[in-house]
N, C-alpha and C. Protein backbone atom coordinates (compact mmCIF):
# COMPACT_ATOMS: atom_id res chain seq x y z
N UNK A 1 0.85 -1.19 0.00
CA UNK A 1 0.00 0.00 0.00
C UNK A 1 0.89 1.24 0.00
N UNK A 2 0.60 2.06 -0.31
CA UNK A 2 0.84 3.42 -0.79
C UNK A 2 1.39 4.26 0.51
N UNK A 3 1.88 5.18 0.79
CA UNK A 3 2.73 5.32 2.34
C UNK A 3 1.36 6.64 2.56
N UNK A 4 1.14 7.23 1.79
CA UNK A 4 0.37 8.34 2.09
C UNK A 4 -1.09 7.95 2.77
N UNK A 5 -1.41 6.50 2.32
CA UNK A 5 -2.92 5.91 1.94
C UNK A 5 -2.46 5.36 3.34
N UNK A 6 -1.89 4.35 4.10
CA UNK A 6 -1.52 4.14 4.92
C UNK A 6 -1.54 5.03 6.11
N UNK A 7 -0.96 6.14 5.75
CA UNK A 7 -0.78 7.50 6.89
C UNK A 7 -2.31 7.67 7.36
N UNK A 8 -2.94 7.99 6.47
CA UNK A 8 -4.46 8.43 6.24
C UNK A 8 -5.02 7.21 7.30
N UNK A 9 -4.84 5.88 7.36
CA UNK A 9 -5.84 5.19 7.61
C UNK A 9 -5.24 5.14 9.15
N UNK A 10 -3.83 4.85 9.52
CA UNK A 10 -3.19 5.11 10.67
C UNK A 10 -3.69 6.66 11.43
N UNK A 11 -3.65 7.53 10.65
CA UNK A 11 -4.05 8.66 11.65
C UNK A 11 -5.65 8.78 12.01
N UNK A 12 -6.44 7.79 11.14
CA UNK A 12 -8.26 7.53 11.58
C UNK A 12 -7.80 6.73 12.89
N UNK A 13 -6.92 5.73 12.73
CA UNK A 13 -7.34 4.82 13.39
C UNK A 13 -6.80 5.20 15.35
N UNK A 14 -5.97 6.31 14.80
CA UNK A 14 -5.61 6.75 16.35
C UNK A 14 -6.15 8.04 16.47
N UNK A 15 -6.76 8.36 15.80
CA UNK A 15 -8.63 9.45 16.42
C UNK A 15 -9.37 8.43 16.88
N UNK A 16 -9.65 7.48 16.02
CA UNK A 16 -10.76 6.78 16.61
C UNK A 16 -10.49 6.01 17.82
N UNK A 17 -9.56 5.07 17.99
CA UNK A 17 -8.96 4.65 18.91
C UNK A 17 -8.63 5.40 19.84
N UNK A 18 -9.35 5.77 20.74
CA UNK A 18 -8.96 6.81 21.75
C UNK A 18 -10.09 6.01 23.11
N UNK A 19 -9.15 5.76 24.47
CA UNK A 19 -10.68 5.70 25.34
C UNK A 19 -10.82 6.80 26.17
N UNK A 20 -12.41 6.49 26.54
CA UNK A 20 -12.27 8.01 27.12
C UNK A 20 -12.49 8.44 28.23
N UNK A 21 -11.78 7.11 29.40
CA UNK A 21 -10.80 7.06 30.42
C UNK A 21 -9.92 5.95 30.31
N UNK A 22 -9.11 5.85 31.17
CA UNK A 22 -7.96 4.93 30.91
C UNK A 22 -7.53 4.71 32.98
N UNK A 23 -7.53 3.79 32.95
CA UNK A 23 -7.30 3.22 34.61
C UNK A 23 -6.58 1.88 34.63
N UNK A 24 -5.85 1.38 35.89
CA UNK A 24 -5.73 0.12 36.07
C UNK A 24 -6.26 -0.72 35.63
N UNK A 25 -8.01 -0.82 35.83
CA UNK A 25 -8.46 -1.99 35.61
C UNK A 25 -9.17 -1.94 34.43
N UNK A 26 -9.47 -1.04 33.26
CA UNK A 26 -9.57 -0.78 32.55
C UNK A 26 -8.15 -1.19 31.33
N UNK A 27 -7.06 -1.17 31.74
CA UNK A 27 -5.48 -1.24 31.20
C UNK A 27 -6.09 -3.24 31.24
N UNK A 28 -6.19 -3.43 32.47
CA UNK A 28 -6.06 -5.25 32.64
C UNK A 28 -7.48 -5.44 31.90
N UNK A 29 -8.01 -5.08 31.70
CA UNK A 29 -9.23 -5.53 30.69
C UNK A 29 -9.21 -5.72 29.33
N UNK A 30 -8.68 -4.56 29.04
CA UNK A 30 -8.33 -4.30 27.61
C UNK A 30 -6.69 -5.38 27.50
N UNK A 31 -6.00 -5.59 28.24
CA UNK A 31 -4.94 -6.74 28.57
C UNK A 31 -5.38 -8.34 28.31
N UNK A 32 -6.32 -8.49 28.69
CA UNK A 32 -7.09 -9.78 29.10
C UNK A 32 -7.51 -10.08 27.48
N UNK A 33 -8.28 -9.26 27.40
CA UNK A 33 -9.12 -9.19 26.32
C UNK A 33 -7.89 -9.53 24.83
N UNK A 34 -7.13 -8.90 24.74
CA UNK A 34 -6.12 -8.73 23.32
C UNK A 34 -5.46 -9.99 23.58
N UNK A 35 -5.43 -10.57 24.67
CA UNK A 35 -4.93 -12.25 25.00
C UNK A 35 -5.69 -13.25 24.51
N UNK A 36 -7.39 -12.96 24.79
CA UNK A 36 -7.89 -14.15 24.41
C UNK A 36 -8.27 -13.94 22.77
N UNK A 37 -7.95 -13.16 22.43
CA UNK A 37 -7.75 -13.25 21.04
C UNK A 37 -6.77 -13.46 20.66
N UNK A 38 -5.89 -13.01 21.00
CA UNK A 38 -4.42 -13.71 20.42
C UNK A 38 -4.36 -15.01 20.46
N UNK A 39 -4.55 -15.45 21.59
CA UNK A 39 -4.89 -17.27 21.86
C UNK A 39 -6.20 -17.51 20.76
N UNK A 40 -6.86 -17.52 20.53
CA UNK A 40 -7.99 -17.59 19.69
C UNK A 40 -7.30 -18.10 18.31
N UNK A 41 -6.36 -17.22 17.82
CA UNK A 41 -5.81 -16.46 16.68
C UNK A 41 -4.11 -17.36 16.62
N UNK A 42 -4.27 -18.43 17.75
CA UNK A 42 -2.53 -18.60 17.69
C UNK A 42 -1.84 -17.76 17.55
N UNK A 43 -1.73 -16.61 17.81
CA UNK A 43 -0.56 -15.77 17.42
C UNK A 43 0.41 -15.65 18.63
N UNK A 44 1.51 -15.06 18.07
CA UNK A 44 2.81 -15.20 18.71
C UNK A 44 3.02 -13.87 19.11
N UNK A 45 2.46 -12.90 20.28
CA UNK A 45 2.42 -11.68 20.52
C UNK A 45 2.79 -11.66 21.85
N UNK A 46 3.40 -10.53 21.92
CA UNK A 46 3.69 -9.69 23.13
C UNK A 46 2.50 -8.68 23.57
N UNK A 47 1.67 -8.91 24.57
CA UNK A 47 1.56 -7.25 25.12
C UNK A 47 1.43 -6.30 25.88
N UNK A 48 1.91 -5.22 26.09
CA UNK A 48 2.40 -4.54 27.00
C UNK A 48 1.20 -3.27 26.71
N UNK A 49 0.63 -3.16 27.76
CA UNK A 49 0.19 -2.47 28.38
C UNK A 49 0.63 -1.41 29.40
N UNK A 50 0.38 -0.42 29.08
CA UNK A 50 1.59 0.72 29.87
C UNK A 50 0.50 1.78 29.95
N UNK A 51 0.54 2.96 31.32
CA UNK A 51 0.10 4.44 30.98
C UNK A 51 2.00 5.00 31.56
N UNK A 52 2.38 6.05 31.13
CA UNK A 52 3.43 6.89 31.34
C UNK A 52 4.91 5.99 31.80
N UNK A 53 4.63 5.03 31.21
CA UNK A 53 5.97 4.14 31.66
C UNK A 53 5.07 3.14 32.92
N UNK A 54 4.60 3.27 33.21
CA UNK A 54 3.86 2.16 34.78
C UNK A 54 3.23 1.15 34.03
N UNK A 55 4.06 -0.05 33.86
CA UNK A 55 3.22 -1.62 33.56
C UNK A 55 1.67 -1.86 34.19
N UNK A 56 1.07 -1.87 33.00
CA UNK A 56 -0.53 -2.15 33.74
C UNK A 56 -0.68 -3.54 33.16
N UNK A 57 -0.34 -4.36 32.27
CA UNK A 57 -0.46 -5.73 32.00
C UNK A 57 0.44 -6.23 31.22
N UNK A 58 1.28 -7.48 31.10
CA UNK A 58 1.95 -7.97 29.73
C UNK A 58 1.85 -9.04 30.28
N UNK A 59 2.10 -9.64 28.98
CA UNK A 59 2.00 -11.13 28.86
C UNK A 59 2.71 -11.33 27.42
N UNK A 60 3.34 -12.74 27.22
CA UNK A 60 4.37 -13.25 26.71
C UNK A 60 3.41 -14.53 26.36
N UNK A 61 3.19 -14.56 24.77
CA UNK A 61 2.45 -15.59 24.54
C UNK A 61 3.50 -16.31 23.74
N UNK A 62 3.12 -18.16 23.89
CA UNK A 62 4.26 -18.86 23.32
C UNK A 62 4.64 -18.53 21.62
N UNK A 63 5.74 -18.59 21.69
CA UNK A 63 6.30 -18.03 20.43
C UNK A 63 7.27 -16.93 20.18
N UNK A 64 6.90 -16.46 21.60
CA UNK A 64 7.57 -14.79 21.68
C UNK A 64 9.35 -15.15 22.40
N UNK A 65 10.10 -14.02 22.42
CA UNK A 65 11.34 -14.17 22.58
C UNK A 65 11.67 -13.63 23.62
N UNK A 66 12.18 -13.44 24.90
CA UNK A 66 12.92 -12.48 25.57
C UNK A 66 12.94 -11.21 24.83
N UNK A 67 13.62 -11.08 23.62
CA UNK A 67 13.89 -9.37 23.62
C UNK A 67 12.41 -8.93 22.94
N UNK A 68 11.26 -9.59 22.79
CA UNK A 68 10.52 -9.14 22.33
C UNK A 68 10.00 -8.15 23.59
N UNK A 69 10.05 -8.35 25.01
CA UNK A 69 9.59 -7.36 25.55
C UNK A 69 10.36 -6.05 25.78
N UNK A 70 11.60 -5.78 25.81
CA UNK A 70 12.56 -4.66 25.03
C UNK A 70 11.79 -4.10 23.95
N UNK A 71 11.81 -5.22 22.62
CA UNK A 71 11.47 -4.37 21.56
C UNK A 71 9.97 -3.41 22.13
N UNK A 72 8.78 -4.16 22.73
CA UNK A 72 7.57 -3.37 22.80
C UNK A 72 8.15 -2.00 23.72
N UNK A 73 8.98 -1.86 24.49
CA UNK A 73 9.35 -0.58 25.10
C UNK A 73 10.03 0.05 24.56
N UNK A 74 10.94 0.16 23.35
CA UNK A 74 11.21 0.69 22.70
C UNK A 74 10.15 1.58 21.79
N UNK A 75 9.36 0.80 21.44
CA UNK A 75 7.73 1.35 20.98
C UNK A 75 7.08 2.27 21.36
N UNK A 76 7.02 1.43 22.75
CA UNK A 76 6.19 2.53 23.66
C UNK A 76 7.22 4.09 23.74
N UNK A 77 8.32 3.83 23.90
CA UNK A 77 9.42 5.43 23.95
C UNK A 77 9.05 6.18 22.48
N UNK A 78 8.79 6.24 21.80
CA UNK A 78 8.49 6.17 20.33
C UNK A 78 7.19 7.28 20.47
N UNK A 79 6.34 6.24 21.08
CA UNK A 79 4.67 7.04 21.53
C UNK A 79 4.91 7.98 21.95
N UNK A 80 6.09 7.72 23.36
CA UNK A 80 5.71 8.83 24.51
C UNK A 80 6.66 10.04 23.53
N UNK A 81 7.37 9.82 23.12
CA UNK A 81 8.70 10.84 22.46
C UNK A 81 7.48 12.19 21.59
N UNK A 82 6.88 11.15 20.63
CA UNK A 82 6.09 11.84 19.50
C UNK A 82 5.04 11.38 19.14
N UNK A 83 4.11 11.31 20.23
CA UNK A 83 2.86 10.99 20.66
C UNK A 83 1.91 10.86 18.82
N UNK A 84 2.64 9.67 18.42
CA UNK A 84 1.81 8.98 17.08
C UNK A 84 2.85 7.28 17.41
N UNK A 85 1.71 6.74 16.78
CA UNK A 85 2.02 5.41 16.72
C UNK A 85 3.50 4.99 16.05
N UNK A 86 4.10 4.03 16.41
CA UNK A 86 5.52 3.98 16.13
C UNK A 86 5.45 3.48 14.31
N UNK A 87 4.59 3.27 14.36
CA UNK A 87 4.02 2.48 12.72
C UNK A 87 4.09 3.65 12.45
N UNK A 88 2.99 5.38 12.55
CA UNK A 88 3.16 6.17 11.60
C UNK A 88 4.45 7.05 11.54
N UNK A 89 5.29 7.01 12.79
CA UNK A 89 6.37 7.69 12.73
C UNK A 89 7.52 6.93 11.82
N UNK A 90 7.67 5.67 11.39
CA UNK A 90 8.26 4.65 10.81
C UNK A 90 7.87 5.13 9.37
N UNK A 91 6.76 5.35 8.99
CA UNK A 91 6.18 5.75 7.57
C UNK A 91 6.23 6.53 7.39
N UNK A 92 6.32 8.21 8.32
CA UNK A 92 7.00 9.62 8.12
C UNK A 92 8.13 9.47 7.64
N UNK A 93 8.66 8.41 8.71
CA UNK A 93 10.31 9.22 8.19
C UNK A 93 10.65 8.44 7.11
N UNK A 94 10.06 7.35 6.04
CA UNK A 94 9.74 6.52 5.24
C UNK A 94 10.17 7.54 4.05
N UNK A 95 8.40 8.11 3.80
CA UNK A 95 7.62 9.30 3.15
C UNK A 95 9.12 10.13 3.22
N UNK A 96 9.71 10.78 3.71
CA UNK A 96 10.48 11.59 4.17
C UNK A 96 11.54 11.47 3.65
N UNK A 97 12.06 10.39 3.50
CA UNK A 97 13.43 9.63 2.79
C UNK A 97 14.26 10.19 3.76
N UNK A 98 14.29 10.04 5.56
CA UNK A 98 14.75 10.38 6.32
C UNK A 98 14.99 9.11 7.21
N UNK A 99 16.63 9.55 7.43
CA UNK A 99 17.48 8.28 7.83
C UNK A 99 16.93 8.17 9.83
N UNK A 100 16.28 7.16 10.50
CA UNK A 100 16.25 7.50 12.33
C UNK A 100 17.47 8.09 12.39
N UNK A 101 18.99 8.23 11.99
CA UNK A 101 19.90 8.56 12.59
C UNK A 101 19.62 9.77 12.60
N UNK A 102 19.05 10.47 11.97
CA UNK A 102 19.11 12.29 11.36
C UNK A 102 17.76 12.38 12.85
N UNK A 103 16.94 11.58 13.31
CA UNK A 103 16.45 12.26 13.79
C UNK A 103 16.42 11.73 15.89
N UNK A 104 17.62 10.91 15.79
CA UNK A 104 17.59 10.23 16.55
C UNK A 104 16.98 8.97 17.14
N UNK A 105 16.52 8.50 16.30
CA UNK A 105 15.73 7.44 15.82
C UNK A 105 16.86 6.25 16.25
N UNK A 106 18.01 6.44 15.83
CA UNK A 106 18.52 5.12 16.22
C UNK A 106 19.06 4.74 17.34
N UNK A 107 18.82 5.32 18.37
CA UNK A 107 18.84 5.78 20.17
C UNK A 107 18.68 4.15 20.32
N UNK A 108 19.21 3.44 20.99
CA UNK A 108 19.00 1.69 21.58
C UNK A 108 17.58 2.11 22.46
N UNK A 109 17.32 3.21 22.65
CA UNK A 109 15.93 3.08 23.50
C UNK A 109 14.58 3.00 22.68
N UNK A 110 14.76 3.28 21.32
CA UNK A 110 13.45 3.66 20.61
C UNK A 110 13.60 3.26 19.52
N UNK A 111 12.26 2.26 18.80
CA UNK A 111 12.28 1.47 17.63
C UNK A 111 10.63 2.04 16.74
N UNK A 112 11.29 1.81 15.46
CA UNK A 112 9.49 1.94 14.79
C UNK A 112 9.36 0.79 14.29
N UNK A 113 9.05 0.49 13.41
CA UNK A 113 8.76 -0.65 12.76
C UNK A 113 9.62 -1.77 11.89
N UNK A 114 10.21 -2.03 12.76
CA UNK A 114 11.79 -2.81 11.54
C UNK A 114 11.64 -3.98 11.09
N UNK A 115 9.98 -4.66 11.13
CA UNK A 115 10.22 -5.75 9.87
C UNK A 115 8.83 -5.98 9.92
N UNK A 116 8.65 -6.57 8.44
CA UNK A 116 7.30 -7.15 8.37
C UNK A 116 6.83 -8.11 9.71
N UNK A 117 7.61 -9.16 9.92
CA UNK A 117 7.11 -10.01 11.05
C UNK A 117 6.67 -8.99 12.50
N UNK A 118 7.22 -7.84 12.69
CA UNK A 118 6.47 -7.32 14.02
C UNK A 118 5.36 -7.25 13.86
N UNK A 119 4.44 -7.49 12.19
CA UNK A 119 3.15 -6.70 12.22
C UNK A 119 2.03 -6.89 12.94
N UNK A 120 2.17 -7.73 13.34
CA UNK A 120 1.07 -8.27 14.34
C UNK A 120 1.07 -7.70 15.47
N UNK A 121 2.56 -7.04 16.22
CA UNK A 121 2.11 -5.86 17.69
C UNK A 121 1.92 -4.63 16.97
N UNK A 122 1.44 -4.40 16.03
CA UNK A 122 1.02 -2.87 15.15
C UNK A 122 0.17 -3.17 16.24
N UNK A 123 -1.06 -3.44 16.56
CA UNK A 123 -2.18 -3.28 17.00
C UNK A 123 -2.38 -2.95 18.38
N UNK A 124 -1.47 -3.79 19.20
CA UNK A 124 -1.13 -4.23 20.34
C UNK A 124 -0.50 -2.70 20.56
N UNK A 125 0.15 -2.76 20.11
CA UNK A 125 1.72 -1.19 20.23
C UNK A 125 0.73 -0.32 20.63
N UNK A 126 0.00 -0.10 19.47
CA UNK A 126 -1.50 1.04 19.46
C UNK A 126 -2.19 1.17 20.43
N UNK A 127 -2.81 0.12 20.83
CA UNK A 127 -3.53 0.27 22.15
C UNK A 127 -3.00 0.14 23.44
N UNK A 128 -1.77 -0.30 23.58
CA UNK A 128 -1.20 0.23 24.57
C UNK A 128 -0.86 1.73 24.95
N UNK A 129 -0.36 2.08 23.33
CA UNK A 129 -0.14 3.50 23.32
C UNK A 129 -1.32 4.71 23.45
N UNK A 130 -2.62 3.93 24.33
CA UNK A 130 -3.66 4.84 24.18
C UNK A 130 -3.52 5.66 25.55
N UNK A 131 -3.08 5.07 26.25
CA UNK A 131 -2.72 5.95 27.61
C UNK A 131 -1.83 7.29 27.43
């Protein structure tokens, strides 16, 4: 898909994606919930649930690696840095023909999107990143 057409549907999807409170048990709900679909779905996901850096749920479903929970905090630094999803900041600087080094992007603390196989915590990343 097209990087612009992409941008467009990424920036609906984090208007729309918005809740409109965010709490502990609200964090473990929405936690619970992205699990039994992942289990549903076999998939091999990480997810981390966070408001301002404070762990509100993760879980490590089989398949996943040790540094996969690194990589999701790297993500999350990404959010908090430049409060858009690490997917559309990955496709800015895409669009942009702009290297992470030029913008500090390649910091060991902060990742966007570095391979097709993450695509599956696109979603996960997102709604964690709603806090």
């Amino acid at each position: 898909m097209e990087l612009s057409r992409d941008l467009e549907i990424i920036a609906l999807q984090e208007r729309e994606l918005q809740l409109r409170s965010f709490n502990s048990d609200i964090a473990w709900q929405l936690g619970v919930r992205l699990r039994e679909l992942a289990l549903s779905r076999n998939a091999s996901v990480v997810i981390d649930v966070r408001r301002f850096g404070q762990p509100l749920f993760y879980a490590a479903l089989a398949g996943t690696s040790p540094d996969n929970r690194e990589w999701a905090r790297k993500k999350s630094n990404v959010v908090a840095r430049f409060h858009r999803s690490s997917y559309a900041v990955g496709l800015i600087l895409r669009q942009k023909k702009t290297k992470p080094s030029l913008t500090n992007m390649d910091c060991p603390r902060r990742v966007t999107h570095p391979t097709e196989a993450h695509s599956r915590l696109q979603f996960l990343a997102l709604a964690s990143s709603a806090a």
